[in-house]
PDB file of N, CA and C in Angstrom:
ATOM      1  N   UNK A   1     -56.408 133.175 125.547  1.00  0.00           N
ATOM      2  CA  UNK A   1     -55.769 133.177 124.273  1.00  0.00           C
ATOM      3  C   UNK A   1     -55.146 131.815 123.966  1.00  0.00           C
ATOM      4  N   UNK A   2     -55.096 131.423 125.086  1.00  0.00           N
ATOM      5  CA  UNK A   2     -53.488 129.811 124.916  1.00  0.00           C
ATOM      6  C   UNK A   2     -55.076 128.536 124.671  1.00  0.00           C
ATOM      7  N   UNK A   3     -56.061 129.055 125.218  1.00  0.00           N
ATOM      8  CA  UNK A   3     -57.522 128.111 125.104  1.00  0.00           C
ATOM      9  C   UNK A   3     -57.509 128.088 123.977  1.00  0.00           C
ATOM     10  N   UNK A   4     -57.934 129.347 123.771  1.00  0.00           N
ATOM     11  CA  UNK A   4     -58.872 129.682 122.156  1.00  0.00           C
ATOM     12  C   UNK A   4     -57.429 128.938 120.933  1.00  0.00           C
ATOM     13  N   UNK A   5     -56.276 128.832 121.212  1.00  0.00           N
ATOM     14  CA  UNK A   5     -55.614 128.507 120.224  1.00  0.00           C
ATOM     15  C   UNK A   5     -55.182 127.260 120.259  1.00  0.00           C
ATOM     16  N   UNK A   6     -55.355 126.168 121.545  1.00  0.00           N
ATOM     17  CA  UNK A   6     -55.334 124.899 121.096  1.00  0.00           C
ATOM     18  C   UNK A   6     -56.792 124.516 120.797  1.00  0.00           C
ATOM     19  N   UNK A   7     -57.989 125.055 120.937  1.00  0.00           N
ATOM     20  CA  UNK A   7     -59.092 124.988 120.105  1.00  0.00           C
ATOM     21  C   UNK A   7     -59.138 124.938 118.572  1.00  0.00           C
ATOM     22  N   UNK A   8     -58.324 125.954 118.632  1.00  0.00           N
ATOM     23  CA  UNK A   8     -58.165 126.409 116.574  1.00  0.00           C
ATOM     24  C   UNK A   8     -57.413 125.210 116.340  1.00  0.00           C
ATOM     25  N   UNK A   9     -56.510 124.425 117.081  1.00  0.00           N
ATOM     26  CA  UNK A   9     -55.256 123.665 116.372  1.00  0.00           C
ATOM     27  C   UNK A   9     -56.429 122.073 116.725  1.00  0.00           C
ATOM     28  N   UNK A  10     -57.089 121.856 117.484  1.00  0.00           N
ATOM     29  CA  UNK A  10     -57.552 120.902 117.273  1.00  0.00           C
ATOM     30  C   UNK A  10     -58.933 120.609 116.508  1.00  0.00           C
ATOM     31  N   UNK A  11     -59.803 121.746 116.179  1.00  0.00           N
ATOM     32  CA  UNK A  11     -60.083 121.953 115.219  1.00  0.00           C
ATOM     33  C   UNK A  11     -59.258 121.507 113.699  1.00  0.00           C
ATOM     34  N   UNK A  12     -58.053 122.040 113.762  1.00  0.00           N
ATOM     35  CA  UNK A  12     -57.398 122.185 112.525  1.00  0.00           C
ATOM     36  C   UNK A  12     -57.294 120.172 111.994  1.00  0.00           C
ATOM     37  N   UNK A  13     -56.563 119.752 113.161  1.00  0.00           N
ATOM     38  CA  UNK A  13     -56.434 118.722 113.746  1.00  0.00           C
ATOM     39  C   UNK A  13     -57.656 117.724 112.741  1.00  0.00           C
ATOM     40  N   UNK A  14     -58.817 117.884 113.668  1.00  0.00           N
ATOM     41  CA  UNK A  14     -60.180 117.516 113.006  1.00  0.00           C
ATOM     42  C   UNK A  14     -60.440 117.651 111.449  1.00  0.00           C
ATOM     43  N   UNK A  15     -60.462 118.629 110.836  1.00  0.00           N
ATOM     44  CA  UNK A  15     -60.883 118.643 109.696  1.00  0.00           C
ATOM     45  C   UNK A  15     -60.039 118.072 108.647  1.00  0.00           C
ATOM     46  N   UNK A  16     -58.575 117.817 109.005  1.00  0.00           N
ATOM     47  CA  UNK A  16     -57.336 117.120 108.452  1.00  0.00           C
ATOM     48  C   UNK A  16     -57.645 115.668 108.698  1.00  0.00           C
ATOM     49  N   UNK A  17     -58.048 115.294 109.681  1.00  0.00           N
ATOM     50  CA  UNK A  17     -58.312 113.603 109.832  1.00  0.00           C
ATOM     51  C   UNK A  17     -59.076 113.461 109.260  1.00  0.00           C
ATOM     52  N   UNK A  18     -60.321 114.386 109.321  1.00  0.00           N
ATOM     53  CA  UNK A  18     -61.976 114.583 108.317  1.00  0.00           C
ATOM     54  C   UNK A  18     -61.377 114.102 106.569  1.00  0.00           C
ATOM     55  N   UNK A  19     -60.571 115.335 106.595  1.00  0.00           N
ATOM     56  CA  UNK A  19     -59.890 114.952 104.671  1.00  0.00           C
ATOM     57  C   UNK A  19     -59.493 113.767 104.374  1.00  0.00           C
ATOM     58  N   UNK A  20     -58.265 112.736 105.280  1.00  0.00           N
ATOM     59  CA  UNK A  20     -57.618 111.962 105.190  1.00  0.00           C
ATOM     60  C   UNK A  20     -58.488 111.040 104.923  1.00  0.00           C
ATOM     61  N   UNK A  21     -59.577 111.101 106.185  1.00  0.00           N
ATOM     62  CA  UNK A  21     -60.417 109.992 106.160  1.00  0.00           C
ATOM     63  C   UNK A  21     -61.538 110.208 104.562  1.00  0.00           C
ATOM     64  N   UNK A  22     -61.733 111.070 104.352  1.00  0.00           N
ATOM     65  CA  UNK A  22     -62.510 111.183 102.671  1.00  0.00           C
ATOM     66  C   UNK A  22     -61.719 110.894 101.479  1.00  0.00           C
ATOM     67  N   UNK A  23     -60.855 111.547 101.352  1.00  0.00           N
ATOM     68  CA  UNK A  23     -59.719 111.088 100.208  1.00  0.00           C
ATOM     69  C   UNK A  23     -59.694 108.962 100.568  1.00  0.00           C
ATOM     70  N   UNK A  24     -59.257 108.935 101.722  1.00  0.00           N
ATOM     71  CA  UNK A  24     -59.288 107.170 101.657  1.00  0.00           C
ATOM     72  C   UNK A  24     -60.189 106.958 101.014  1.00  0.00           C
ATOM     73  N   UNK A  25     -61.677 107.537 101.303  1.00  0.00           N
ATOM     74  CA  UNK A  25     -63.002 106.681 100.718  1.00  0.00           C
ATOM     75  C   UNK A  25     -62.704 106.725  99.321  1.00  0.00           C
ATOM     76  N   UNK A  26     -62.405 107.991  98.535  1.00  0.00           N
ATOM     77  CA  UNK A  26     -62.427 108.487  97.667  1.00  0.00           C
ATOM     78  C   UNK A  26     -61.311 107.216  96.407  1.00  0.00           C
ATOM     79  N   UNK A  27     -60.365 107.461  97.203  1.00  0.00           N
ATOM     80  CA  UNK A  27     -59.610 105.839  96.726  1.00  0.00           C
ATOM     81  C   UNK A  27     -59.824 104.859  96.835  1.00  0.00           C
ATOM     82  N   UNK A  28     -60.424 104.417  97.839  1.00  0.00           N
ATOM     83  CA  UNK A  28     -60.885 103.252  97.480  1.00  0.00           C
ATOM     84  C   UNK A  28     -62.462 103.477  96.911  1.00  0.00           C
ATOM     85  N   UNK A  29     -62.858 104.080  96.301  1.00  0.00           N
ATOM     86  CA  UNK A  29     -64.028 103.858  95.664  1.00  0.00           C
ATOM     87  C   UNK A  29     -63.533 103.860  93.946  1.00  0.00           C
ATOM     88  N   UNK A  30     -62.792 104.536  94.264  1.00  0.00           N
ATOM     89  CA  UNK A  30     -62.017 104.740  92.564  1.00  0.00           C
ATOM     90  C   UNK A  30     -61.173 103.528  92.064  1.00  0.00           C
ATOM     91  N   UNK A  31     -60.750 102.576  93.225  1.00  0.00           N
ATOM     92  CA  UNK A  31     -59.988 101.537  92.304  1.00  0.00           C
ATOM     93  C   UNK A  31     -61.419 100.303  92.600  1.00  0.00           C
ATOM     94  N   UNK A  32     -62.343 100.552  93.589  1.00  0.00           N
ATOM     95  CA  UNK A  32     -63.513  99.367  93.368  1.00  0.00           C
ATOM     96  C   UNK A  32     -63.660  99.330  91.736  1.00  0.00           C
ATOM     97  N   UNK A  33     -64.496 100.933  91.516  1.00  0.00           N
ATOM     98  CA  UNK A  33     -64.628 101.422  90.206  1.00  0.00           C
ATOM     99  C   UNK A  33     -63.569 100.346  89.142  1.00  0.00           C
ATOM    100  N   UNK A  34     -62.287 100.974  89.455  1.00  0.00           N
ATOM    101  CA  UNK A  34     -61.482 100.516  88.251  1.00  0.00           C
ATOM    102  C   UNK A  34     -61.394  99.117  88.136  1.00  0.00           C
ATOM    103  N   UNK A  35     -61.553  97.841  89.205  1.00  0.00           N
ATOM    104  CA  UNK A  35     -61.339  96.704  89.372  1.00  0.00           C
ATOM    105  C   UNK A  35     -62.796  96.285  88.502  1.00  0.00           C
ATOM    106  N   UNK A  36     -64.243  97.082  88.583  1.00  0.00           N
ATOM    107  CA  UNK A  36     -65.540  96.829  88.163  1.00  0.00           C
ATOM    108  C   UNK A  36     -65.117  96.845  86.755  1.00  0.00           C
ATOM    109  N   UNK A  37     -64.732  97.869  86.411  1.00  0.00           N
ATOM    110  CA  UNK A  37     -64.715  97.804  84.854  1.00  0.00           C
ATOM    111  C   UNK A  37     -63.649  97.452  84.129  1.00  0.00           C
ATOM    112  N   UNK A  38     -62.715  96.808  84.816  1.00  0.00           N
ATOM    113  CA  UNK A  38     -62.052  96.074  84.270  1.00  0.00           C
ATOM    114  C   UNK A  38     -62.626  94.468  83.559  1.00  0.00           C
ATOM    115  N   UNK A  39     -63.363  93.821  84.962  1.00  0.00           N
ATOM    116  CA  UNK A  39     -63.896  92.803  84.770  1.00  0.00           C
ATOM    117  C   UNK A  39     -65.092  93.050  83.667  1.00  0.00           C
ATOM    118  N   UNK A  40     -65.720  93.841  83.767  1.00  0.00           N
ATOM    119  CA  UNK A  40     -66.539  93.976  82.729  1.00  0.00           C
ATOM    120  C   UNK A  40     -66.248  94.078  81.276  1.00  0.00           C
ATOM    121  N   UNK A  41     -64.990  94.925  81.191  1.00  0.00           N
ATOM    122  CA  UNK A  41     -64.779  94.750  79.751  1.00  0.00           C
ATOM    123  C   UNK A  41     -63.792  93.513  79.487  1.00  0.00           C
ATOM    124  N   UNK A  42     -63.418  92.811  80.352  1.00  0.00           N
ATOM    125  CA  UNK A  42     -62.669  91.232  79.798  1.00  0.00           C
ATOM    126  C   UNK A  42     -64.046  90.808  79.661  1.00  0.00           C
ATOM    127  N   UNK A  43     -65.336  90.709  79.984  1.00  0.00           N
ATOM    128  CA  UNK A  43     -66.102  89.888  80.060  1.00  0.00           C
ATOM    129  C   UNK A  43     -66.862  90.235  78.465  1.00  0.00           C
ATOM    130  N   UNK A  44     -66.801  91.520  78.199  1.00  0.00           N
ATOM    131  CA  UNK A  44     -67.594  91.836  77.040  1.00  0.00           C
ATOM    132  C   UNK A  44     -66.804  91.920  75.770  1.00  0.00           C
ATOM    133  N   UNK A  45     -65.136  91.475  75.815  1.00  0.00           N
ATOM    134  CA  UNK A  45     -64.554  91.469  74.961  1.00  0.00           C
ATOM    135  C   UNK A  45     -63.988  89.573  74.236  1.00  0.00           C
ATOM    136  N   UNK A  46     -64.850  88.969  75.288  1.00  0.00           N
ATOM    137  CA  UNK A  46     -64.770  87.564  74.379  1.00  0.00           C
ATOM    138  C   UNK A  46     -65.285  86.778  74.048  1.00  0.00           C
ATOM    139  N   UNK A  47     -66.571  87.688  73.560  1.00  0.00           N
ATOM    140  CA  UNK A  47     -67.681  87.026  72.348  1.00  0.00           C
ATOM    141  C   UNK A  47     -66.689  87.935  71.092  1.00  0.00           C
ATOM    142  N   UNK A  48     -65.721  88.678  71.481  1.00  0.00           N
ATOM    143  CA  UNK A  48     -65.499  89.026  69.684  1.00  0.00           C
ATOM    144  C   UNK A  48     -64.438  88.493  69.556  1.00  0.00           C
ATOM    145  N   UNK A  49     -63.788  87.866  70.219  1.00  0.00           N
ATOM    146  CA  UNK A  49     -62.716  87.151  70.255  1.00  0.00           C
ATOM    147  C   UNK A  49     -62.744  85.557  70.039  1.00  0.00           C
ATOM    148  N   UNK A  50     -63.767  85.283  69.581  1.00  0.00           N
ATOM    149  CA  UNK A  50     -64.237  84.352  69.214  1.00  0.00           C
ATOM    150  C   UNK A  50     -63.991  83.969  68.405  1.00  0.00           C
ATOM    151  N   UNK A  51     -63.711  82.466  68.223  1.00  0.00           N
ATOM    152  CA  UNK A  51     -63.477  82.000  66.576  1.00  0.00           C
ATOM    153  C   UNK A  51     -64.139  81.543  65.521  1.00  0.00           C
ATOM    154  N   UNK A  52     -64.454  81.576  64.428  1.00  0.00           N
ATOM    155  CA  UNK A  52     -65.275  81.685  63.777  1.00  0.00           C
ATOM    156  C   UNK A  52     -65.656  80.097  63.266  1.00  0.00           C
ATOM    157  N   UNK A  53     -64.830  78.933  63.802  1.00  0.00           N
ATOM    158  CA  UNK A  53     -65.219  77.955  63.202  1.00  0.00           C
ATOM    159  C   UNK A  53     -64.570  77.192  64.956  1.00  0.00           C
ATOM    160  N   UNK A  54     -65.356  75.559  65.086  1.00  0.00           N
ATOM    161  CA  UNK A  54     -65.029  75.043  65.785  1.00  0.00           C
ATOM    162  C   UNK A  54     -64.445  73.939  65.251  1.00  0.00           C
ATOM    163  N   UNK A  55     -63.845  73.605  64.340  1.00  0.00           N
ATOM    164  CA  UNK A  55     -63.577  72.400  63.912  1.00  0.00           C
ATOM    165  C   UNK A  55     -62.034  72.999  63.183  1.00  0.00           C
ATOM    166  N   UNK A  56     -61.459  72.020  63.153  1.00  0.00           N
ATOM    167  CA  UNK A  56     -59.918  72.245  62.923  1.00  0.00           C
ATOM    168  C   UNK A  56     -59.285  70.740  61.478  1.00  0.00           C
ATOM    169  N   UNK A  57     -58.592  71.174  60.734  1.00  0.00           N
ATOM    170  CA  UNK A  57     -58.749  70.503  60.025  1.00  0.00           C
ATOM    171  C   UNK A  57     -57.148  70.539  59.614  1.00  0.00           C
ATOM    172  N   UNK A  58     -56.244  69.411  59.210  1.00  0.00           N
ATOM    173  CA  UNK A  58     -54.814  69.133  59.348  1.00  0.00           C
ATOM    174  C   UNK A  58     -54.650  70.200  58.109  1.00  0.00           C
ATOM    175  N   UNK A  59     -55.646  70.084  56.830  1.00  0.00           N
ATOM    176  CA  UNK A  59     -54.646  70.689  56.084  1.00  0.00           C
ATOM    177  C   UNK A  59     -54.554  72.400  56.047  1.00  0.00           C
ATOM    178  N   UNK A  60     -55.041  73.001  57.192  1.00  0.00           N
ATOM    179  CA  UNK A  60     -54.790  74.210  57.705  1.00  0.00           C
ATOM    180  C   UNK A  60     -53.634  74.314  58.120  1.00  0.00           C
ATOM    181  N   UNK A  61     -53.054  73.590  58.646  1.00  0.00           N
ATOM    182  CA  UNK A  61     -51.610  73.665  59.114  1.00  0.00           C
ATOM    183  C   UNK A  61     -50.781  74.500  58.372  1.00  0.00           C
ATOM    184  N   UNK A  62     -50.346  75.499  58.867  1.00  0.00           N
ATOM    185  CA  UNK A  62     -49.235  76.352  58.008  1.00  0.00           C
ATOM    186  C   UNK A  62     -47.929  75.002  57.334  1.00  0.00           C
ATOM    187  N   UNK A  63     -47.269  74.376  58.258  1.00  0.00           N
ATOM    188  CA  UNK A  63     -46.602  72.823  58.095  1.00  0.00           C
ATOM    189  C   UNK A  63     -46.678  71.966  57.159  1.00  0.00           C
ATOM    190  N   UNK A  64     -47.840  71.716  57.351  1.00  0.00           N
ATOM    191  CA  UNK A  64     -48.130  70.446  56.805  1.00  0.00           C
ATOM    192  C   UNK A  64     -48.599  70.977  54.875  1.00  0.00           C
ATOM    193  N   UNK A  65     -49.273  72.534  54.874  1.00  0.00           N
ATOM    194  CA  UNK A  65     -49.552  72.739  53.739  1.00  0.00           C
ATOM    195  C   UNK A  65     -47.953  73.062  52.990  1.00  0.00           C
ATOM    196  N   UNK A  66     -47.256  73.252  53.593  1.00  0.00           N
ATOM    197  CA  UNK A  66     -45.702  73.844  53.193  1.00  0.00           C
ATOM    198  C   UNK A  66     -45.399  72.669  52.639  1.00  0.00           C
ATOM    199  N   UNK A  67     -45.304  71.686  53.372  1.00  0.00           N
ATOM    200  CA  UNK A  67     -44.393  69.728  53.075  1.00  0.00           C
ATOM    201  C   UNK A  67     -45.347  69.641  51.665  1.00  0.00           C
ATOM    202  N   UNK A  68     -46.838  69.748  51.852  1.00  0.00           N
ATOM    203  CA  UNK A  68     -47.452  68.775  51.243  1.00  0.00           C
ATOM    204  C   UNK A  68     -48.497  70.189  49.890  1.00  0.00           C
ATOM    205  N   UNK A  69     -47.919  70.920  49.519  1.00  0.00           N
ATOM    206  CA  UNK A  69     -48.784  71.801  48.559  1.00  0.00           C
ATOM    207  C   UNK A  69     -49.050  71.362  47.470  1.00  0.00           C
ATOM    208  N   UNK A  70     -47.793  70.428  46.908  1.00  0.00           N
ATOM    209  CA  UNK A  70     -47.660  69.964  45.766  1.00  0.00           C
ATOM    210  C   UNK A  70     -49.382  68.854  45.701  1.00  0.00           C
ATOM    211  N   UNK A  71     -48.774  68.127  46.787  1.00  0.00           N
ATOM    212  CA  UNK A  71     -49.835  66.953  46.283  1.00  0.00           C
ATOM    213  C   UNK A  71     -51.585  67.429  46.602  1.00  0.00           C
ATOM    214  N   UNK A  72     -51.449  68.355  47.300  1.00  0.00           N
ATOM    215  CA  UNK A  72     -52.838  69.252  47.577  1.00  0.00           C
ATOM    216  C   UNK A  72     -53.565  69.772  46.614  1.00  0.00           C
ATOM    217  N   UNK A  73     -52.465  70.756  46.159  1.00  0.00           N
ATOM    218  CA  UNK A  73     -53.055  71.587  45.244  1.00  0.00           C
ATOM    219  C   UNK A  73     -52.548  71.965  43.841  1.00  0.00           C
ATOM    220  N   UNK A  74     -51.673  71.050  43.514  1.00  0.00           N
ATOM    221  CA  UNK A  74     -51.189  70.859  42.570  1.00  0.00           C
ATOM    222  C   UNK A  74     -51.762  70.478  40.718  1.00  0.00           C
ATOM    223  N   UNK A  75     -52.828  70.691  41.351  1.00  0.00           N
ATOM    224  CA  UNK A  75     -53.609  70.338  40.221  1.00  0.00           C
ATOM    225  C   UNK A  75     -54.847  71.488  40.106  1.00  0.00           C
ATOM    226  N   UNK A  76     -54.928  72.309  41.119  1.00  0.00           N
ATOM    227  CA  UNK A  76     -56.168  73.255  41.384  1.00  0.00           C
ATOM    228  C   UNK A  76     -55.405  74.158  40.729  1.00  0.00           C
ATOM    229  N   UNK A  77     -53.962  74.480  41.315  1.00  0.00           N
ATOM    230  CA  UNK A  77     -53.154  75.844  41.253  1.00  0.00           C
ATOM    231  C   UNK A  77     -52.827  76.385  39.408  1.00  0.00           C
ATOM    232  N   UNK A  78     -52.218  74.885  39.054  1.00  0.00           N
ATOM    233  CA  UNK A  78     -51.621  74.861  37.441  1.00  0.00           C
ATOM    234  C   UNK A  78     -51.860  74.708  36.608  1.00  0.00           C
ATOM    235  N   UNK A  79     -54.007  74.170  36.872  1.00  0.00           N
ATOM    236  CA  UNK A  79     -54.874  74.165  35.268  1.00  0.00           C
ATOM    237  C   UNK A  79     -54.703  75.262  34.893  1.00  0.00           C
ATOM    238  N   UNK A  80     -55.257  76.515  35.234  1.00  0.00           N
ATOM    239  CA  UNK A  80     -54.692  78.124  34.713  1.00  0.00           C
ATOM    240  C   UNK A  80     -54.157  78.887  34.617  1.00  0.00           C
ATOM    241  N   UNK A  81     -52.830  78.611  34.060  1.00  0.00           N
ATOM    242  CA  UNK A  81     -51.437  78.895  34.377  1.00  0.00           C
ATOM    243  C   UNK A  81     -51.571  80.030  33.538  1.00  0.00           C
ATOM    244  N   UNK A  82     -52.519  81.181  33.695  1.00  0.00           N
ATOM    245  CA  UNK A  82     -52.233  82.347  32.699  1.00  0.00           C
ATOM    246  C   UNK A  82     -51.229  83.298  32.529  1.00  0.00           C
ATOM    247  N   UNK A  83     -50.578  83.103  34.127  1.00  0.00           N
ATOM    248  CA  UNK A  83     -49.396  83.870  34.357  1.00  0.00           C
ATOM    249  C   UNK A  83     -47.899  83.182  33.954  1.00  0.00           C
ATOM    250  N   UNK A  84     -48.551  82.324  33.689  1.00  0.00           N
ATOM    251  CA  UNK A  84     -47.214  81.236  33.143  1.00  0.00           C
ATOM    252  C   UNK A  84     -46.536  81.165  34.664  1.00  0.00           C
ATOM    253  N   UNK A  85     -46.903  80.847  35.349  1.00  0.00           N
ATOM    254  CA  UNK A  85     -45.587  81.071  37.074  1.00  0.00           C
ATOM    255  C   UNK A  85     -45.168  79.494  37.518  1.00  0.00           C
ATOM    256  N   UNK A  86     -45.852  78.658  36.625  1.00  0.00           N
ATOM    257  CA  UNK A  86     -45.291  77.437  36.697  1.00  0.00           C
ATOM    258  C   UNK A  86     -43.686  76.954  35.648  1.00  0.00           C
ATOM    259  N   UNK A  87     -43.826  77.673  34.671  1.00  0.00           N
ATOM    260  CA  UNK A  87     -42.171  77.606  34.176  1.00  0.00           C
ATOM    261  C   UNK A  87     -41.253  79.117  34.544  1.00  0.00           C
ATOM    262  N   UNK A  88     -41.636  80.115  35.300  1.00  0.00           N
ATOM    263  CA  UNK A  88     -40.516  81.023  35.852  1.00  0.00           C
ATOM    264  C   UNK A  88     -39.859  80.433  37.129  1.00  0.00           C
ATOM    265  N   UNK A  89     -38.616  80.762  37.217  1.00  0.00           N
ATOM    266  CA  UNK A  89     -37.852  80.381  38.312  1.00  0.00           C
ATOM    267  C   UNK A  89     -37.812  82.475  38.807  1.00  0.00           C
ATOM    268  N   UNK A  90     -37.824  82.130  40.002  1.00  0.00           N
ATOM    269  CA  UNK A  90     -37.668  83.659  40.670  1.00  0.00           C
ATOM    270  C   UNK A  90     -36.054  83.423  41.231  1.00  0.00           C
ATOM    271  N   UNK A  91     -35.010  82.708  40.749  1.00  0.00           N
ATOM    272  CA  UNK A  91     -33.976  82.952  41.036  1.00  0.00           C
ATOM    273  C   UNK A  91     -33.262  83.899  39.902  1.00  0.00           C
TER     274      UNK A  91
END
């Protein structure tokens, strides 16, 4: 009886190291997984992240168009003043 029941317990023993040792695989196959498709979607997400022009040009400047609007566009903006918004003051 005292045989047959450290049999059962090392048995028990066994199939518990058996689990431990599968669940490990099981995790580490699941974060390989997650590390794979991580890299994959940074890799497939920056052709759309792309910019649409390669060339850069000063008077894009949020800055520089602020200082300098007047002398830019000052003449594009106020030939068609249909709204009249060149003599309202918004104060």
């Amino acid at each position: 009886m005292k045989r047959q029941r450290k049999d059962m317990e090392e048995e028990e023993g066994k199939k518990d190291s058996l689990a431990a040792a599968a669940m490990a695989v099981a995790v580490a196959a699941a974060a390989a997984s997650a590390v794979a498709e991580e890299e994959k979607c940074w890799c497939d997400g920056v052709e759309e992240e792309m910019t649409w022009s390669t060339e850069w040009l000063p008077f894009w400047d949020v800055e520089f168009v602020g200082r300098n609007y007047g002398v830019l566009f000052s003449d594009v903006v106020w030939d068609d003043d249909i709204w009249n918004l060149k003599n309202n003051s918004l104060t």
